[in-house]
Each structure stands twice: as structure tokens, then as C-alpha cells.
Protein backbone atom coordinates (compact mmCIF):
# COMPACT_ATOMS: atom_id res chain seq x y z
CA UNK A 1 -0.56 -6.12 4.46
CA UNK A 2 -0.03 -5.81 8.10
CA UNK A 3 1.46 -9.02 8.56
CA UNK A 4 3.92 -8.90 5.47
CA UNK A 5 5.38 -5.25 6.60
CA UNK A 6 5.99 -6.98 9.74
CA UNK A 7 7.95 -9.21 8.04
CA UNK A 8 9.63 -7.01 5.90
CA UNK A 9 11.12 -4.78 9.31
CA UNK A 10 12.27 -8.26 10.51
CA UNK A 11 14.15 -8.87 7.98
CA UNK A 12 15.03 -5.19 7.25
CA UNK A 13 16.52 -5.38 10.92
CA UNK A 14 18.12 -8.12 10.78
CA UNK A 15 20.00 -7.81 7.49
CA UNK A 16 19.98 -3.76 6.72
CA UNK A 17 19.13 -2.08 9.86
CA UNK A 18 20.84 1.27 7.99
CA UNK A 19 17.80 1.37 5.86
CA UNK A 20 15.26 -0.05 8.31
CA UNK A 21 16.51 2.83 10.63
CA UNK A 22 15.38 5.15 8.31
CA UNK A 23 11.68 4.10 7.90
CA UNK A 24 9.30 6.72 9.75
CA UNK A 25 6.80 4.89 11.86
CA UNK A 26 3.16 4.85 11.28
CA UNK A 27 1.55 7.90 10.04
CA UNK A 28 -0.42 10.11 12.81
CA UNK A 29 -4.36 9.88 11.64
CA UNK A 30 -4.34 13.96 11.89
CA UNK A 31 -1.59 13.52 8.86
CA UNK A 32 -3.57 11.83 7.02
CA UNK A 33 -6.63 13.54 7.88
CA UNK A 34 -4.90 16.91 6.95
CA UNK A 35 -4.28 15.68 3.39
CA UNK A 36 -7.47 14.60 2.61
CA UNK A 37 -8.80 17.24 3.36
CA UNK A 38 -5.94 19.16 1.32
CA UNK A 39 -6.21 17.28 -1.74
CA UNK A 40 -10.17 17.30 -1.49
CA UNK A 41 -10.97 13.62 -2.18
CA UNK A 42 -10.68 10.12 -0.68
CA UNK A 43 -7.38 8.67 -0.83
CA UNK A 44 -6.95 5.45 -2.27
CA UNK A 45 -7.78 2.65 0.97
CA UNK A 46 -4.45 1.06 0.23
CA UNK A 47 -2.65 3.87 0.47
CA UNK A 48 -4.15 4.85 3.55
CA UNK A 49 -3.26 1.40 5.00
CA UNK A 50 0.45 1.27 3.93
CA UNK A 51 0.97 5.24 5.59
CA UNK A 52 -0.66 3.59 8.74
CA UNK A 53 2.33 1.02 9.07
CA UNK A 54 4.66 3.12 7.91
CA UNK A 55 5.13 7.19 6.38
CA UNK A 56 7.49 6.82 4.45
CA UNK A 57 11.49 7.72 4.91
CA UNK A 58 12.93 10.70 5.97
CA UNK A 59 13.99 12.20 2.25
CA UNK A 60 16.68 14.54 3.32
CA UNK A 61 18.60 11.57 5.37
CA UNK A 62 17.74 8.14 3.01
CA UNK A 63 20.59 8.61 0.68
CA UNK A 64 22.84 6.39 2.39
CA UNK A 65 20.28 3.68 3.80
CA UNK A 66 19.76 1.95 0.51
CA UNK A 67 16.60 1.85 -1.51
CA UNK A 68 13.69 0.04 0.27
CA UNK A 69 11.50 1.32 -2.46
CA UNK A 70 11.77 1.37 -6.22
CA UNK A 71 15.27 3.77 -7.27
CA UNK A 72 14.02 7.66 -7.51
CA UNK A 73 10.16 6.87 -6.03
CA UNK A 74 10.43 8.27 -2.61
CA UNK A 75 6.55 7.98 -1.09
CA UNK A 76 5.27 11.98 -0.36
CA UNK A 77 4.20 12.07 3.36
């Protein structure tokens, strides 16, 4: 996965660098931490490993940087 999202922020840069502007960088392990201990069970190891190469985009400024991710599915952080 870690190689691919590399690959995706390449090419993010390269051709929209609006939108790869807008991704967040990795999530802080205290985040994550926080929220599993919030929702009071182990979060799913995939999604652990996607919010550790990136935490999502900043929902109050992504309207005009495009849609990285699937139209209306913005990623909770």
C-alpha cells in the first residue's frame, strides 16, 4: 500500500497538485490511538495503514481540489 500511495502523490503532484495540496499527511499514532480507544474496539489493520500515509483531507477546504476519493465519501479523521 505504501508504495502505490507513493505513487499516487507523484502523480497527484504532478498533474493536480490543487487536490494533492489538500491531502493531510500521515495520521499522528496518538490520533489513532485516541479513537480506538473512543470507539472501544480494534480498527480494521487496513484502515489503520491507509490513516498512517495519509488522514484524510481537510473537509471544510476540499471543495475546490477535486475528488481524490469516491464523490460524497470524505474519510472521518
Amino acid at each position: 500500500m505504501e508504495e502505490t500511495w507513493r505513487r499516487i502523490m507523484a502523480l497527484l503532484s504532478e498533474h493536480a497538485p490543487v487536490t494533492a495540496r489538500e491531502i493531510r499527511p500521515p495520521a499522528p499514532a496518538s490520533d489513532l490511538d485516541h479513537l480506538r480507544n473512543r470507539v472501544g474496539f480494534e480498527l480494521p489493520p487496513e484502515l489503520l495503514a491507509w490513516w498512517a500515509l495519509m488522514d484524510g483531507v481537510d473537509d471544510q477546504r476540499v471543495r475546490g481540489a477535486g475528488y481524490l476519493i469516491p464523490k460524497g465519501y470524505l474519510p472521518l479523521r
